[in-house]
C-alpha atoms as a PDB file:
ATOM      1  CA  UNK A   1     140.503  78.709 105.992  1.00  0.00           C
ATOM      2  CA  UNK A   2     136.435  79.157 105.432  1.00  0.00           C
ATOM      3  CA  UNK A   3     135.183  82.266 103.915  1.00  0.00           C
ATOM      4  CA  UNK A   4     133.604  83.060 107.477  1.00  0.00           C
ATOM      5  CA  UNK A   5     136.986  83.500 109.036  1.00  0.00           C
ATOM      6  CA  UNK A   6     137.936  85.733 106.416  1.00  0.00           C
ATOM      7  CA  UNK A   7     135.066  88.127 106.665  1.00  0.00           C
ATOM      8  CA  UNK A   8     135.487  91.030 109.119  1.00  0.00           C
ATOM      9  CA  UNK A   9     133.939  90.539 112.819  1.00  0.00           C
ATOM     10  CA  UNK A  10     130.734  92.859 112.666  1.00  0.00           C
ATOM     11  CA  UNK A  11     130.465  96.042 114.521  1.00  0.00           C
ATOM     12  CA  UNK A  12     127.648  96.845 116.753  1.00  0.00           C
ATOM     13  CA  UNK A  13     127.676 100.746 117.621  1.00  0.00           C
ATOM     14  CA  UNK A  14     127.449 101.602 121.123  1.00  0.00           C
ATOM     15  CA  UNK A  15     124.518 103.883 121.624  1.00  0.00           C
ATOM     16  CA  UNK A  16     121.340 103.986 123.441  1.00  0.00           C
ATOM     17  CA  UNK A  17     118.280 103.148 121.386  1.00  0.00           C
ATOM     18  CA  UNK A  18     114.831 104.518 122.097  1.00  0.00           C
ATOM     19  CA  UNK A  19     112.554 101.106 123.350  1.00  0.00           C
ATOM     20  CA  UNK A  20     109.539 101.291 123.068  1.00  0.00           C
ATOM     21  CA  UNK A  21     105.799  98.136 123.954  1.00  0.00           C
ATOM     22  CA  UNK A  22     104.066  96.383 121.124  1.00  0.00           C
ATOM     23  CA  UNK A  23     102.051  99.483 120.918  1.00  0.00           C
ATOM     24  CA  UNK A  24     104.777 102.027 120.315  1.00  0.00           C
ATOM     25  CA  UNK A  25     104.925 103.597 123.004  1.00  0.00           C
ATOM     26  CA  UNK A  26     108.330 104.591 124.917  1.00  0.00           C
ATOM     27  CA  UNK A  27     109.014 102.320 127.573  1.00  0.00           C
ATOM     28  CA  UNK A  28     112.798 102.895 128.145  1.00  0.00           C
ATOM     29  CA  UNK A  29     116.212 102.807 126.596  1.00  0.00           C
ATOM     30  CA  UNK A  30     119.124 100.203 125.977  1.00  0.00           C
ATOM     31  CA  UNK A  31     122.288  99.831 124.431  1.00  0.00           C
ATOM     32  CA  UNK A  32     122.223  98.876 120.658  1.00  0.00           C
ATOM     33  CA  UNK A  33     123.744  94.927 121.682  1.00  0.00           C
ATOM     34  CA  UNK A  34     121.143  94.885 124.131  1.00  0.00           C
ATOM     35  CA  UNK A  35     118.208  95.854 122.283  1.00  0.00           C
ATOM     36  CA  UNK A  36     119.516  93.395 119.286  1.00  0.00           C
ATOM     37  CA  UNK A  37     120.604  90.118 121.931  1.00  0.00           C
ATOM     38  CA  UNK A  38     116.648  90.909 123.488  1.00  0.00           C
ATOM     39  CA  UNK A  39     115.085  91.733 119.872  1.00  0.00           C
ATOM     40  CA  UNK A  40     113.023  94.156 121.932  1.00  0.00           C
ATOM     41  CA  UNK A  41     110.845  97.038 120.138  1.00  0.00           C
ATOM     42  CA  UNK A  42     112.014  99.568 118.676  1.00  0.00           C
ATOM     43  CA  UNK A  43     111.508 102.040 116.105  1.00  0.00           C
ATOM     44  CA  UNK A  44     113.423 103.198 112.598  1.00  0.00           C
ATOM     45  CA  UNK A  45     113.583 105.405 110.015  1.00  0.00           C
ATOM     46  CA  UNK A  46     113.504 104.297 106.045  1.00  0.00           C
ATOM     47  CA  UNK A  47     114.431 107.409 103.863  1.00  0.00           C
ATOM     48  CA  UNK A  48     114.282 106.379  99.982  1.00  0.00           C
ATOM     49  CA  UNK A  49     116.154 108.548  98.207  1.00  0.00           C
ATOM     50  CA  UNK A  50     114.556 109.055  94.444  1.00  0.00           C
ATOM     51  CA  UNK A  51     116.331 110.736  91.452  1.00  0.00           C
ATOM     52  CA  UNK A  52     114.373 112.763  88.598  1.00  0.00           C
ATOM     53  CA  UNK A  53     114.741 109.481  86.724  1.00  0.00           C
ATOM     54  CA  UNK A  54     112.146 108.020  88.692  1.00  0.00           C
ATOM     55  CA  UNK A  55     115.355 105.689  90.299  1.00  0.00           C
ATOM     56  CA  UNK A  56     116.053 104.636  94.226  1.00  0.00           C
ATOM     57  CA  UNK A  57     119.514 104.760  95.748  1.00  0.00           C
ATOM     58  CA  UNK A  58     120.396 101.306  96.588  1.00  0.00           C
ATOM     59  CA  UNK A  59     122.834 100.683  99.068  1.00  0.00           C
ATOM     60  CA  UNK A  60     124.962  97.804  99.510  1.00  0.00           C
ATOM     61  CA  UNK A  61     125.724  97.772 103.231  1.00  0.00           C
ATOM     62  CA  UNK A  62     129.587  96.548 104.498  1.00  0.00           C
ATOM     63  CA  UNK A  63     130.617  93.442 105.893  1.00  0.00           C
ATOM     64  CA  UNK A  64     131.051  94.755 109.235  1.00  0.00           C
ATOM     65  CA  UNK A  65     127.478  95.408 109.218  1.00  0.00           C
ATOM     66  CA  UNK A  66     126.081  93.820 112.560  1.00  0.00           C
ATOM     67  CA  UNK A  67     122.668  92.776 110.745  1.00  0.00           C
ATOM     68  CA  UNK A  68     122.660  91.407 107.300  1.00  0.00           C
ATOM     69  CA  UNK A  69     126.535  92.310 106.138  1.00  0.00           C
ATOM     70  CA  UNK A  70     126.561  92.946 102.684  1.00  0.00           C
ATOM     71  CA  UNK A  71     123.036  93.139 102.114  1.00  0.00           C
ATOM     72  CA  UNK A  72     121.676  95.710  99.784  1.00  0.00           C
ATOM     73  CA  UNK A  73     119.670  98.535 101.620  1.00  0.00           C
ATOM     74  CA  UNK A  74     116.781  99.921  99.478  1.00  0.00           C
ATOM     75  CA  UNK A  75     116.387 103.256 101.658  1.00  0.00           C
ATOM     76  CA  UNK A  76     118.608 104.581 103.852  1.00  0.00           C
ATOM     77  CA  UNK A  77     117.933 104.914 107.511  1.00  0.00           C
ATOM     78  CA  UNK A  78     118.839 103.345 111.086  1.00  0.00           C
ATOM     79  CA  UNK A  79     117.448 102.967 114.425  1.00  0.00           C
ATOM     80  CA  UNK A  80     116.222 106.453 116.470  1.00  0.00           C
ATOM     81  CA  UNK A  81     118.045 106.857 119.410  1.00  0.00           C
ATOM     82  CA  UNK A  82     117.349 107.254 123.142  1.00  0.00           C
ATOM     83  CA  UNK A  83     114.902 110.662 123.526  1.00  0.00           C
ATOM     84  CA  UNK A  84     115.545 111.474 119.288  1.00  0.00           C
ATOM     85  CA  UNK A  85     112.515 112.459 117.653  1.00  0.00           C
ATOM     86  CA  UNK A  86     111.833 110.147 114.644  1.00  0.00           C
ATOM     87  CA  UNK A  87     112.321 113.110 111.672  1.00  0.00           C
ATOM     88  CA  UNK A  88     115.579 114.476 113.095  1.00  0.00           C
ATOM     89  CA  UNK A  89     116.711 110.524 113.758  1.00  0.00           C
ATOM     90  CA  UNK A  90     115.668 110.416 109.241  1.00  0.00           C
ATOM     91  CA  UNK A  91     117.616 113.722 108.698  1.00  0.00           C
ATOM     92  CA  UNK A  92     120.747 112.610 110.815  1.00  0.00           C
ATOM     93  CA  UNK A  93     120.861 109.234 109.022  1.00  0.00           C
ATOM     94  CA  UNK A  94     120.418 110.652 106.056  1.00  0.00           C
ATOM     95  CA  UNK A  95     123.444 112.769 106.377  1.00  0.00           C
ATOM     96  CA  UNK A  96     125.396 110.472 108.069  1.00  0.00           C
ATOM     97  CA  UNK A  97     125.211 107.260 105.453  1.00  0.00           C
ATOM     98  CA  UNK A  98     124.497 109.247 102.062  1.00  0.00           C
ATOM     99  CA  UNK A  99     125.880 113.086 102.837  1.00  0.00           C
ATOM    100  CA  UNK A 100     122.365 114.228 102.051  1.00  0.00           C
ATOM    101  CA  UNK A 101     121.643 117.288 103.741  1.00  0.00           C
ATOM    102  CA  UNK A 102     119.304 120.635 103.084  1.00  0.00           C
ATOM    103  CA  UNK A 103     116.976 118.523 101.042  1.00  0.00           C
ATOM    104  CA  UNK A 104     112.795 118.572 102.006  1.00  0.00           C
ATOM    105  CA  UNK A 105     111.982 114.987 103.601  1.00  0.00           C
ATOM    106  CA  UNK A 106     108.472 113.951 102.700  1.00  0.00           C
ATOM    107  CA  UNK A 107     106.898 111.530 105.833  1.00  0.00           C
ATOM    108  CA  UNK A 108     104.496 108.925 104.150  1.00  0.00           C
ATOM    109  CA  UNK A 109     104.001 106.289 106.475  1.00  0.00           C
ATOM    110  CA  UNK A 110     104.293 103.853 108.773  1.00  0.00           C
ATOM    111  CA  UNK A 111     104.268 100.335 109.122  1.00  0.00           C
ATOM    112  CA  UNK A 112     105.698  97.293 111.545  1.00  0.00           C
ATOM    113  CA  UNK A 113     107.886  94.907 110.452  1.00  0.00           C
ATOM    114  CA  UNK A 114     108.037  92.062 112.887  1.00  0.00           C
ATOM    115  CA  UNK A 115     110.341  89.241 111.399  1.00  0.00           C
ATOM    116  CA  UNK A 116     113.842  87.344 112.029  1.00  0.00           C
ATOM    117  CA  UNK A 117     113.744  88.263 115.852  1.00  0.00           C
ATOM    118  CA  UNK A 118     113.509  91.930 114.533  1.00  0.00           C
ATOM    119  CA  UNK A 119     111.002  94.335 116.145  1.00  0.00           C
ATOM    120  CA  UNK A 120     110.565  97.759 114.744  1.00  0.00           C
ATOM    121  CA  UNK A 121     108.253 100.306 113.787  1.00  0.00           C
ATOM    122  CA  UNK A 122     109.229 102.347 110.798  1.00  0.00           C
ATOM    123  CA  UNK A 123     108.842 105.772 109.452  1.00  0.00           C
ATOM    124  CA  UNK A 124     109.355 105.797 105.720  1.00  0.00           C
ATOM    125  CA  UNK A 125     110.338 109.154 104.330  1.00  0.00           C
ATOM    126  CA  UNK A 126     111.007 110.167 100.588  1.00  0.00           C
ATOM    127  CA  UNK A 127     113.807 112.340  99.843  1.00  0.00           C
ATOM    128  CA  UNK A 128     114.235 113.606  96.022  1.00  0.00           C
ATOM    129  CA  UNK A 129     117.761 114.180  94.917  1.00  0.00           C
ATOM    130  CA  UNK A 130     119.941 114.309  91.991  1.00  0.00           C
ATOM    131  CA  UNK A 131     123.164 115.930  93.152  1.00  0.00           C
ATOM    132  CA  UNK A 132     126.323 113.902  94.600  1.00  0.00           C
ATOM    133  CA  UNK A 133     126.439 111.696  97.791  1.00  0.00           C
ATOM    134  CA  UNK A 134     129.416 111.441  99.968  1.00  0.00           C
ATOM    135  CA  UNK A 135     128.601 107.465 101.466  1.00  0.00           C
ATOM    136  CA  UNK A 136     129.718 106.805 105.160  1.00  0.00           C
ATOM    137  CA  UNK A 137     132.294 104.444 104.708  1.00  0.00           C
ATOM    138  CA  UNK A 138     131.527 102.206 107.807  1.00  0.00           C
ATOM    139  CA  UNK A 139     128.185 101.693 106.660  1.00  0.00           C
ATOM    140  CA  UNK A 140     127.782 102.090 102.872  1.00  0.00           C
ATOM    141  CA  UNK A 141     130.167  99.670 100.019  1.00  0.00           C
ATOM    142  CA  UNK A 142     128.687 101.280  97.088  1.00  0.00           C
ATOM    143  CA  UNK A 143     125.416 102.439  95.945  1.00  0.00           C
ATOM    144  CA  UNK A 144     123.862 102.131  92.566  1.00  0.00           C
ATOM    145  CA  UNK A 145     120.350 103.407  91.136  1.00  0.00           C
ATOM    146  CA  UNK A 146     117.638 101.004  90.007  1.00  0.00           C
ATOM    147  CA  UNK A 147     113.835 101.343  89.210  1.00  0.00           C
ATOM    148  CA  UNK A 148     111.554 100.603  92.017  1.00  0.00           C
ATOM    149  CA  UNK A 149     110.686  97.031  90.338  1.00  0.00           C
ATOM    150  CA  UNK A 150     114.480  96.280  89.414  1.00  0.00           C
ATOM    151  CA  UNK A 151     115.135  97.197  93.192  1.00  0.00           C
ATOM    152  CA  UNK A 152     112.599  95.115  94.409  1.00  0.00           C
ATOM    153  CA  UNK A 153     113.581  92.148  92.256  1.00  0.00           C
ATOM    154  CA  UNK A 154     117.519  92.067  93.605  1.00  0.00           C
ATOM    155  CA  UNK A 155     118.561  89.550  95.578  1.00  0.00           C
ATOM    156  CA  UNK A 156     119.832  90.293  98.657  1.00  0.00           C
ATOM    157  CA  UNK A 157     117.822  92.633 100.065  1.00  0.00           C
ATOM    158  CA  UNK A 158     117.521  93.291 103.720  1.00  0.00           C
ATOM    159  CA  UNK A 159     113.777  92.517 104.263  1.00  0.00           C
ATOM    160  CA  UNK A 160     112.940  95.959 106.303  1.00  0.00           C
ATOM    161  CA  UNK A 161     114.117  97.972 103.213  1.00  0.00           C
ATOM    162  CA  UNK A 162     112.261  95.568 100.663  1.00  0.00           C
ATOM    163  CA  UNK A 163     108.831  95.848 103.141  1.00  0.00           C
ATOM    164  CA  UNK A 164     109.229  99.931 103.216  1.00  0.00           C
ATOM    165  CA  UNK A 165     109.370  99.916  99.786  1.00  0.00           C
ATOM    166  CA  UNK A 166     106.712  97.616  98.914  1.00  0.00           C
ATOM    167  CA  UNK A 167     104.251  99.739 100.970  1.00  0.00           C
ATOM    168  CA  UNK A 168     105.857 102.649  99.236  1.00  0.00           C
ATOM    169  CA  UNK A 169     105.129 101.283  95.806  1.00  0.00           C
ATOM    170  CA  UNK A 170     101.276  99.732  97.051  1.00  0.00           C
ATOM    171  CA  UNK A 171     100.967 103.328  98.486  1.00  0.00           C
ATOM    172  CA  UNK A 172     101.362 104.532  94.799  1.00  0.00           C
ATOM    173  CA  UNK A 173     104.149 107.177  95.982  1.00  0.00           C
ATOM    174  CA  UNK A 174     107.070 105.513  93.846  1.00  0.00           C
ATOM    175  CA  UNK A 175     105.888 106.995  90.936  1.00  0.00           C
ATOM    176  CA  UNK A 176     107.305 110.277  89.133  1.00  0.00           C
ATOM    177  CA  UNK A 177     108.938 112.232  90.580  1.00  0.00           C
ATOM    178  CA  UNK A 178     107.532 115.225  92.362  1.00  0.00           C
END
């Protein structure tokens, strides 16, 4: 028996994602396998969570993952759903994967990421926090805490996560804590 037939058949959630044209603008809706079999546009949320360390929460996402299984994740954060606003799609991922809740999240920007069929426009927040997570365990293995430049040098990392957090660090915001 191969490894492959060993490893748990992926989950793809079924919920209505917010589509949006090459400009970001809403154009529609469409089930999650939808969106994914048509790679159409769409947009997502990348919180990184920092500790007073200076550290990121990395995540390493399950096997039943329906895009990169048992990848690491270096922010937490999904697709926005059908009519969600972008910062209460952040604050509902963030308290669905990491049990984060009550905690100020700090927009800093945008970007695209248009690679591997995928099609999104994210909003990359910044969350400080130091006290305990409770990890979603459809979603999250096990998280550890790295430096921004240890996190960016892991292999593995799902390349959304890795770009958020490059423009994160180029942005200078990965610094001390605030």
């Amino acid at each position: 028996m191969t490894d492959d037939a060993l490893a748990p058949a992926p989950r793809i959630a079924d919920e209505s994602i917010q589509l949006v044209d090459a400009r970001n603008r809403p154009c529609g809706s469409a089930p999650r396998a939808t969106m994914r079999r048509y790679r159409y546009w769409h947009r997502a949320t990348y919180i990184v969570v920092r500790n007073t360390a200076g550290e990121i929460c990395v995540q390493r996402r399950t096997l039943t993952k329906e895009v990169f299984p048992g990848g690491l994740d270096l922010a937490a954060g999904g697709v926005v759903g059908a009519g969600e606003a972008v910062h209460l799609a952040a604050r509902r991922e963030l308290a669905e994967e990491l049990g984060i809740v009550g905690v100020p999240l700090r927009h800093v920007l945008e970007f695209v990421h248009a690679a591997g069929g995928h099609h999104i426009f994210g909003s990359a927040y910044l969350v400080d926090h130091d006290g305990p997570l409770r990890l979603q365990a459809e979603e999250v293995a096990e998280v550890s805490w790295h430096s921004p430049a240890e996190a960016l040098a892991l292999d593995g990392v799902t390349p959304d996560t890795r770009q958020a957090v490059e423009a994160l660090w180029r942005a200078g915001r990965l610094g001390e804590a605030s």
